[in-house]
Protein backbone atom coordinates (compact mmCIF):
# COMPACT_ATOMS: atom_id res chain seq x y z
CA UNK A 1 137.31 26.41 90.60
CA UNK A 2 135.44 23.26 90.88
CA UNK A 3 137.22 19.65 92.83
CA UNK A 4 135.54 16.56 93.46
CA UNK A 5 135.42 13.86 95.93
CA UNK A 6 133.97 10.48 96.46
CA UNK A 7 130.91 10.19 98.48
CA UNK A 8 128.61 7.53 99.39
CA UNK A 9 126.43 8.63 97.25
CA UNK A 10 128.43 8.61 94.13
CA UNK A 11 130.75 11.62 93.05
CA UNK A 12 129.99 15.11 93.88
CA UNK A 13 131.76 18.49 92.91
CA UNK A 14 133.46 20.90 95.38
CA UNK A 15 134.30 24.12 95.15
CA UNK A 16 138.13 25.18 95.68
CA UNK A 17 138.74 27.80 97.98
CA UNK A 18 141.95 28.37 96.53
CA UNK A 19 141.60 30.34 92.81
CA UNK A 20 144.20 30.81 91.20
CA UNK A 21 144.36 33.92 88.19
CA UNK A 22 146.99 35.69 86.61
CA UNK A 23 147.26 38.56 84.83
CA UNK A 24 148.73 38.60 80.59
CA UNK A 25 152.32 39.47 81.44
CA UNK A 26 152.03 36.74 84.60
CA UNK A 27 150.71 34.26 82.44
CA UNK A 28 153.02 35.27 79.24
CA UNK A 29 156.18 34.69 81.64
CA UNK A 30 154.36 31.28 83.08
CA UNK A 31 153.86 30.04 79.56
CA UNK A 32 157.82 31.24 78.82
CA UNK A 33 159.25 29.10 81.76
CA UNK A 34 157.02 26.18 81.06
CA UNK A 35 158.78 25.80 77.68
CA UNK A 36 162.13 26.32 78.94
CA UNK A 37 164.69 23.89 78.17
CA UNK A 38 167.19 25.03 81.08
CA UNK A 39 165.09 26.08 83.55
CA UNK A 40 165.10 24.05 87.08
CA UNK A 41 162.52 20.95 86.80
CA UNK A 42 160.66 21.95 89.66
CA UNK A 43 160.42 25.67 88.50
CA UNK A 44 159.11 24.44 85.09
CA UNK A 45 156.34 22.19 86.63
CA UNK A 46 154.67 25.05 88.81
CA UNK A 47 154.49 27.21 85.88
CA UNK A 48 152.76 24.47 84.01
CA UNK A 49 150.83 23.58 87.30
CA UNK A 50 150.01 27.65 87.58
CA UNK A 51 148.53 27.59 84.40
CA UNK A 52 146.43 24.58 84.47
CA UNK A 53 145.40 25.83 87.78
CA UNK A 54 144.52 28.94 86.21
CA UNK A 55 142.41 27.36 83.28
CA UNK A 56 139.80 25.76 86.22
CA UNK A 57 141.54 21.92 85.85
CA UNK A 58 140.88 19.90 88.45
CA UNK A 59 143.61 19.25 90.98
CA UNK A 60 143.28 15.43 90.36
CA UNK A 61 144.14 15.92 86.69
CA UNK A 62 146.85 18.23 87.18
CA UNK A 63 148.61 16.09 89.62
CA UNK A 64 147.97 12.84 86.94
CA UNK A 65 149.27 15.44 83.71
CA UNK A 66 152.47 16.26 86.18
CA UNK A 67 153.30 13.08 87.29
CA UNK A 68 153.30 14.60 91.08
CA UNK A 69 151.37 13.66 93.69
CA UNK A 70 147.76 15.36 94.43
CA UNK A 71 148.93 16.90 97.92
CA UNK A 72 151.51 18.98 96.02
CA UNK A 73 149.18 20.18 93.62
CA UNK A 74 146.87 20.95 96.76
CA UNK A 75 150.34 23.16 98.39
CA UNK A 76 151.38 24.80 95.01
CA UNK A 77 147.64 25.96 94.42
CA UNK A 78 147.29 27.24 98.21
CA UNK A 79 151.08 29.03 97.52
CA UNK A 80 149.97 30.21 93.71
CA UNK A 81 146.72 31.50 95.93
CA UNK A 82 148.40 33.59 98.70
CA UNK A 83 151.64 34.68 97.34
CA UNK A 84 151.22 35.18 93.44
CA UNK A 85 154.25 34.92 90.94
CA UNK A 86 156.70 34.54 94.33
CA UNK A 87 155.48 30.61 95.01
CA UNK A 88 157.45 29.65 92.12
CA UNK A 89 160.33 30.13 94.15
CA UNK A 90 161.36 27.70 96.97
CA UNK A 91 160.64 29.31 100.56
CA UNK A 92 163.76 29.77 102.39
CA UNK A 93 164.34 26.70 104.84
CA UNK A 94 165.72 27.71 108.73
CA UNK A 95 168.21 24.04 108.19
CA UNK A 96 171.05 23.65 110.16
CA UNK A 97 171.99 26.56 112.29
CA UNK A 98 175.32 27.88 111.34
CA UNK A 99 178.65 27.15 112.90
CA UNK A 100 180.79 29.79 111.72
CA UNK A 101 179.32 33.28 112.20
CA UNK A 102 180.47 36.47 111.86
CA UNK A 103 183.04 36.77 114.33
CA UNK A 104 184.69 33.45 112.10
CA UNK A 105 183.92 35.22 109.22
CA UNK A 106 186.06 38.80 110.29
CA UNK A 107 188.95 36.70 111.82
CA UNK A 108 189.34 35.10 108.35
CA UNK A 109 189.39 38.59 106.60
CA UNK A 110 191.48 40.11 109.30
CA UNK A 111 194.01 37.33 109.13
CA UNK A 112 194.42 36.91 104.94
CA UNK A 113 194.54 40.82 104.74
CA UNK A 114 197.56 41.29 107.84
CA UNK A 115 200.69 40.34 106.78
CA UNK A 116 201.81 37.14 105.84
CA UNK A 117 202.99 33.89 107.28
CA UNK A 118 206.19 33.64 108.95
CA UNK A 119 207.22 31.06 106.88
CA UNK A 120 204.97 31.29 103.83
CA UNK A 121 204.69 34.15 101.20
CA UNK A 122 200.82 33.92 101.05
CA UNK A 123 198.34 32.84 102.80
CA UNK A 124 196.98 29.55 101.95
CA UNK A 125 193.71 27.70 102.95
CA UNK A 126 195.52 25.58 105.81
CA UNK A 127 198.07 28.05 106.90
CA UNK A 128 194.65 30.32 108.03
CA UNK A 129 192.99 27.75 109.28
CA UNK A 130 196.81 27.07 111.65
CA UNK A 131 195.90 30.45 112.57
CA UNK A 132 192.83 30.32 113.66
CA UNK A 133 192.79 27.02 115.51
CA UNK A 134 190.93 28.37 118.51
CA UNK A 135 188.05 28.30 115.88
CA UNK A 136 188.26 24.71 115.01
CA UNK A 137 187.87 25.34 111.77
CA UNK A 138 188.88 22.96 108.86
CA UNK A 139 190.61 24.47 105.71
CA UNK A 140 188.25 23.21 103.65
CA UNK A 141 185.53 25.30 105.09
CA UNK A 142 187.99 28.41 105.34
CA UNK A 143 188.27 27.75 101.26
CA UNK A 144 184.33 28.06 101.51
CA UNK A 145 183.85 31.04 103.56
CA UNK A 146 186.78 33.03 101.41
CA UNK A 147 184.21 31.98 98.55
CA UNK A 148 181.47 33.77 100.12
CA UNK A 149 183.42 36.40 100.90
CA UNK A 150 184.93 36.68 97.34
CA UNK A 151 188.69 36.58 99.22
CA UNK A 152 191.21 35.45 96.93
CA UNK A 153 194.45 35.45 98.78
CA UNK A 154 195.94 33.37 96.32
CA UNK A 155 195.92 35.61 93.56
CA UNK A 156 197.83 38.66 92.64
CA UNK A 157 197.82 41.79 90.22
CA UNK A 158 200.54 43.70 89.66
CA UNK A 159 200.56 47.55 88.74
CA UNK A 160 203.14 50.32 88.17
CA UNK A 161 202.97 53.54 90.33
CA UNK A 162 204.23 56.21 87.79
CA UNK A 163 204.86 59.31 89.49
CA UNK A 164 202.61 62.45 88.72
CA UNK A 165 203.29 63.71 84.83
CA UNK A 166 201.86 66.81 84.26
CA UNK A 167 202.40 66.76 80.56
CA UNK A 168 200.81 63.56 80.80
CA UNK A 169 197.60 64.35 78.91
CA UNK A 170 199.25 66.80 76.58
CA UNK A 171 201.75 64.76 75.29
CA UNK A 172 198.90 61.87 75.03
CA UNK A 173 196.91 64.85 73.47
CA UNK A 174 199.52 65.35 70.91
CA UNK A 175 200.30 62.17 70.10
CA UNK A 176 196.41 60.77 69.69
CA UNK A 177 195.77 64.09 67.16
CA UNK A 178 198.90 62.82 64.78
CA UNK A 179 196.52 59.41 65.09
CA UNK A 180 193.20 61.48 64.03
CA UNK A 181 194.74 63.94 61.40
CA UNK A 182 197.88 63.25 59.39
CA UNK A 183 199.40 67.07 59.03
CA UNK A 184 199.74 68.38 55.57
CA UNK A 185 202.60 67.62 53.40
CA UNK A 186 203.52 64.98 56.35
CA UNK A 187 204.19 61.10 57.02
CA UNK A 188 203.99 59.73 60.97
CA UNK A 189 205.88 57.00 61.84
CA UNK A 190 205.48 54.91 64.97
CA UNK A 191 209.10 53.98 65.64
CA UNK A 192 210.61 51.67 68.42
CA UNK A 193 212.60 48.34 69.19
CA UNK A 194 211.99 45.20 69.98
CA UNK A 195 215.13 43.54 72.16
CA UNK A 196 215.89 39.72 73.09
CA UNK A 197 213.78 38.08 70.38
CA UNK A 198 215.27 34.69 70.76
CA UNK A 199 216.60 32.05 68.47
CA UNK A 200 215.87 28.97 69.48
CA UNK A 201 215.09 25.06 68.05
CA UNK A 202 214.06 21.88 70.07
CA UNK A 203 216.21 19.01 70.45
CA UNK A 204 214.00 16.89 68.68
CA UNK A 205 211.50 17.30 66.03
CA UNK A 206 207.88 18.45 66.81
CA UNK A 207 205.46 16.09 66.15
CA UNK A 208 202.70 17.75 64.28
CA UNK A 209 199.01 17.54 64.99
CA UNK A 210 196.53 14.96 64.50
CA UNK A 211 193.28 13.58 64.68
CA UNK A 212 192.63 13.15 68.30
CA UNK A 213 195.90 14.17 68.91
CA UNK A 214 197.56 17.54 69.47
CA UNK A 215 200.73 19.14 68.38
CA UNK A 216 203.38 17.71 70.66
CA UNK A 217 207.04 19.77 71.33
CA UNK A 218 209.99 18.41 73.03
CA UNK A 219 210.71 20.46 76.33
CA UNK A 220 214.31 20.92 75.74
CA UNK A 221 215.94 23.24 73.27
CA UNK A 222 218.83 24.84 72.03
CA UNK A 223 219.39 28.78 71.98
CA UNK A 224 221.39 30.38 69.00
CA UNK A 225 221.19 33.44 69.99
CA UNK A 226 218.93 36.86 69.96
CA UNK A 227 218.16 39.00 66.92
CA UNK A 228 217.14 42.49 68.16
CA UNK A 229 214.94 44.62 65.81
CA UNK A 230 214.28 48.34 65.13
CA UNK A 231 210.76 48.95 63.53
CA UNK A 232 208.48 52.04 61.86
CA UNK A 233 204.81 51.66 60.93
CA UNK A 234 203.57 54.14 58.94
CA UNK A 235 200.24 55.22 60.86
CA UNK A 236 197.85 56.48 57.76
CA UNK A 237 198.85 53.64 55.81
CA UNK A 238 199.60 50.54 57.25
CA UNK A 239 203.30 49.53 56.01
CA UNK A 240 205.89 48.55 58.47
CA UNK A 241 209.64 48.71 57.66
CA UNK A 242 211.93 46.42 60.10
CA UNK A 243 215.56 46.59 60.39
CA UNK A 244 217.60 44.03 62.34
CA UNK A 245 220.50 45.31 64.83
CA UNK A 246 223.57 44.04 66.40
CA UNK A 247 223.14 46.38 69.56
CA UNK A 248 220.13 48.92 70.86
CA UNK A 249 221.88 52.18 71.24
CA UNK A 250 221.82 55.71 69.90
CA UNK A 251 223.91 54.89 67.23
CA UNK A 252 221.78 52.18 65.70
CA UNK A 253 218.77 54.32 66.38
CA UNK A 254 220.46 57.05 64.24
CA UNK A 255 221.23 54.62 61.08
CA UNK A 256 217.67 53.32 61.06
CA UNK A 257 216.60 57.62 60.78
CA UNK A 258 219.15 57.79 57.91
CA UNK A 259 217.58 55.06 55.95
CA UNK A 260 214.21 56.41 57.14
CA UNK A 261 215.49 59.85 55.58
CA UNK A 262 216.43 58.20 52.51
CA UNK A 263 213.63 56.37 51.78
CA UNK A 264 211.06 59.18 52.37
CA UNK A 265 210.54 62.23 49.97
CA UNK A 266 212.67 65.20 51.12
CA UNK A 267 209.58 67.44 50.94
CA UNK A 268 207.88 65.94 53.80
CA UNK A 269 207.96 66.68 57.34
CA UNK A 270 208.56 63.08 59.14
CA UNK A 271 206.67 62.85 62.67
CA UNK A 272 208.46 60.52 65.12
CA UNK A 273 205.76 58.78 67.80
CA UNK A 274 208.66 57.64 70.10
CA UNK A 275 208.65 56.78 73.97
CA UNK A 276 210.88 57.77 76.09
CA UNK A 277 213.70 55.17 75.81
CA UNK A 278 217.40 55.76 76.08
CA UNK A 279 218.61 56.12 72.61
CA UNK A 280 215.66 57.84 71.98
CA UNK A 281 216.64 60.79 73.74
CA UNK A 282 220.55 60.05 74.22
CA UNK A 283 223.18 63.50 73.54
CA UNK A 284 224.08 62.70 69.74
CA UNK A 285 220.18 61.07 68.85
CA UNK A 286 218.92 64.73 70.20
CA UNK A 287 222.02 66.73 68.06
CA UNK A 288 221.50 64.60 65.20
CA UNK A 289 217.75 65.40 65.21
CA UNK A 290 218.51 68.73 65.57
CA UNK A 291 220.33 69.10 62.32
CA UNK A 292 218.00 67.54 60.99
CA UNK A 293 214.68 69.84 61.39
CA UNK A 294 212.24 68.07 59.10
CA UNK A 295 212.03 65.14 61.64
CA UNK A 296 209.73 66.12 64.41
CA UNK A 297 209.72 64.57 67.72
CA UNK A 298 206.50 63.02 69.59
CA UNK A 299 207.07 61.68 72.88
CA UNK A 300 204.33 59.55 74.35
CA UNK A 301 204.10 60.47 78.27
CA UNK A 302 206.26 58.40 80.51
CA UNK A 303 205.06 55.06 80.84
CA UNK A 304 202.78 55.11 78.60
CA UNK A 305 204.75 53.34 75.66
CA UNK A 306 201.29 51.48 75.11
CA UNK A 307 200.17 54.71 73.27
CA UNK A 308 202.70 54.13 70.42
CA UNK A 309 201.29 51.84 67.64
CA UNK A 310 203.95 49.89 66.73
CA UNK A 311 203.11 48.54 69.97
CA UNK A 312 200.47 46.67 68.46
CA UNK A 313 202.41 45.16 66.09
CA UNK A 314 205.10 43.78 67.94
CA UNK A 315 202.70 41.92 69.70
CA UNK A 316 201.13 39.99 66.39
CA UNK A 317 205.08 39.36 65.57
CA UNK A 318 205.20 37.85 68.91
CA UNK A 319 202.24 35.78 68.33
CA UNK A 320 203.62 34.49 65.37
CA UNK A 321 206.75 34.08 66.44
CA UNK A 322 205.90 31.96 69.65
CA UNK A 323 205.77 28.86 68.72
CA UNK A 324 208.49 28.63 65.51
CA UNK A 325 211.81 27.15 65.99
CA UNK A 326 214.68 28.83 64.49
CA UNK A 327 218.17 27.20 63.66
CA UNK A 328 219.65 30.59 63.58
CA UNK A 329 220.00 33.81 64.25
CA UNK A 330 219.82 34.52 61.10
CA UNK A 331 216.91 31.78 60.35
CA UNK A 332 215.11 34.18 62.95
CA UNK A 333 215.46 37.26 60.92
CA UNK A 334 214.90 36.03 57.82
CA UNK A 335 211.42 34.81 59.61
CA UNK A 336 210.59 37.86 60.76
CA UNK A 337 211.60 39.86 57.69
CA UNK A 338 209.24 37.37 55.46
CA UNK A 339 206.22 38.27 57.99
CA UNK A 340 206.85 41.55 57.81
CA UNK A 341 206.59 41.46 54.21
CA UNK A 342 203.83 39.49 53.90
CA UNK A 343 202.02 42.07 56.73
CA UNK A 344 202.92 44.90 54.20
CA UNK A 345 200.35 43.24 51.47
CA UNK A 346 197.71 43.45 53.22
CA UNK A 347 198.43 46.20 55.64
CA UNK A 348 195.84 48.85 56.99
CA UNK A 349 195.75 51.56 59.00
CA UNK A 350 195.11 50.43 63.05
CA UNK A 351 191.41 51.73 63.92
CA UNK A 352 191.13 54.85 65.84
CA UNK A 353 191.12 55.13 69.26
CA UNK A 354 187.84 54.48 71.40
CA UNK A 355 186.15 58.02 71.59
CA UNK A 356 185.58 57.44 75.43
CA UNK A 357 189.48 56.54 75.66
CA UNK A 358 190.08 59.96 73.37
CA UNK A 359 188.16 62.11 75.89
CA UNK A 360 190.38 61.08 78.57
CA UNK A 361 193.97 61.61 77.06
CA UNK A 362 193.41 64.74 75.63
CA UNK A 363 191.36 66.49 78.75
CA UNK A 364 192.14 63.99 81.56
CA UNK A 365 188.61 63.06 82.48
CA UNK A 366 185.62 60.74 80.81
């Protein structure tokens, strides 16, 4: 790689000591980040600096092309020389020596994860920092180092601890095949309710949406009352059927499996997904479905109401029930009723279950 330099006897060439050559997939990813639009500046100029250098340009005219000065050109090209690909990258800096070290760090930890404040229910950035006042430590920085340490001591999950079913995965089992493969001669309905569905209509009138404007609400409202429903989707086909009821009991359940007996053709066996709710498996629901031996019974496993489908929708009603306004009870049900029935046009079967998901219900394991 040839330089030059100003002499007294004019201008004379001089031979780099630095050279500078890359491979095709070095200079294919140089030629890649000197293009990039999101790249950091500095990155972007010593790939474009790493290739010039590469092509035998002078370090004068690569400093002049980069709008940089010629000693950086001179540092990148020594760097670009000695360490390859890797000068690219900023070398690590020693800086400021840190004032919270370890032992800071595991107080921190040990204090959010003990139990909480006397007089708080959580832990919160000053409350540790209270704690720890031997430390001097601000909250602010405590906020930082629970950032390194990816400590979140604000938030919270919640689970249920069910307690050990060993039907579990062959009631799951049973419930997934009715999903898979409708039995011959057969209908399967998902059946459940849907409680405290509320009534309810805002003191004033909602402003509708605009441009540059959203939809605005008034805060207050007025309740008139909940409209509790009772609902069967037919799995294989899509179609839901909704009843409205007074109260959610066994004897409710048993007039929505009358009308569900009615409607159906007496030849076929009817398949009941159900979960595990109390008029679901009340005294006269259990003799009623005795003397009645063309409905069969599926339980989903305890707790695990999410495996019944009508599941799923109950949660679109919800969606599209969240923000109406209803000046009834009735208002609501007639609502609901007209989405239902505007659901059952275009109604499908739910995909099937996730074959991963499948392996695990029906033998317990992925």
């Amino acid at each position: 790689m040839i330089a030059t330099v100003e002499s007294r006897g004019g201008v004379m060439p001089v031979r780099s000591p630095f050279t500078v050559v890359w491979d095709t997939e070095q200079r294919e990813m140089l030629r890649q980040l000197a293009r990039s639009r999101t790249a950091p500046l500095r990155r972007i100029l010593r790939a474009r600096a790493a290739l010039a250098a590469a092509e035998g340009l002078p370090t004068a005219a690569i400093a002049r092309d980069l709008g940089v000065h010629v000693a950086t050109i001179r540092r990148w090209r020594k760097r670009f020389h000695h360490e390859g690909i890797a000068a690219l990258e900023d070398r690590s800096r020693p800086g400021r020596p840190r004032r919270y070290g370890p032992e800071v760090h595991l107080a921190i930890v040990a204090t959010v994860t003990s139990a909480k404040p006397a007089t708080d229910s959580q832990w919160t950035h000053k409350a540790i920092a209270n704690s720890l006042e031997s430390y001097g430590i601000s909250a602010s920085q405590v906020g930082r180092i629970l950032a390194i340490l990816d400590l979140k001591p604000h938030l919270v999950h919640g689970w249920l601890t069910r307690p050990d079913d060993p039907d579990f995965h062959k009631k799951a089992a049973e419930v997934c095949a009715l999903y898979l493969h409708r039995p011959t001669r057969s209908i399967v309905l998902s059946v459940d309710e849907k409680t405290a569905i509320q009534a309810r209509s805002r003191r004033h009138p909602t402003r509708p949406a605009r441009p540059g404007d959203v939809e605005r609400r008034e805060f207050e409202y007025r309740r008139h009352g909940t409209a509790p429903i009772i609902a069967a989707l037919d799995v294989h086909t899509g179609p839901v059927l909704v009843e409205d009821i007074t109260r959610d009991n066994s004897a409710a359940f048993i007039r929505f499996l009358r009308q569900l007996d009615q409607a159906t053709d007496a030849s076929l066996t009817i398949h009941l997904i159900l979960d595990n709710g109390s008029s679901h498996v009340a005294k006269t629901t259990r003799t009623w479905l005795a003397a009645h031996p063309h409905f069969v019974v599926h339980h989903t496993p305890r707790h695990a109401s999410w495996l019944n489908q009508i599941e799923i929708f109950f949660s679109t009603l919800t969606r599209r029930l969240r923000r109406g306004e209803f000046t009834s009870r009735q208002d609501l049900i007639d609502q609901i009723i007209g989405f239902t029935l505007a659901y059952d046009d275009e109604a499908r079967p739910f995909r099937r279950i996730e074959p991963k998901l499948m392996g695990f219900l029906l033998v317990g394991r992925v």
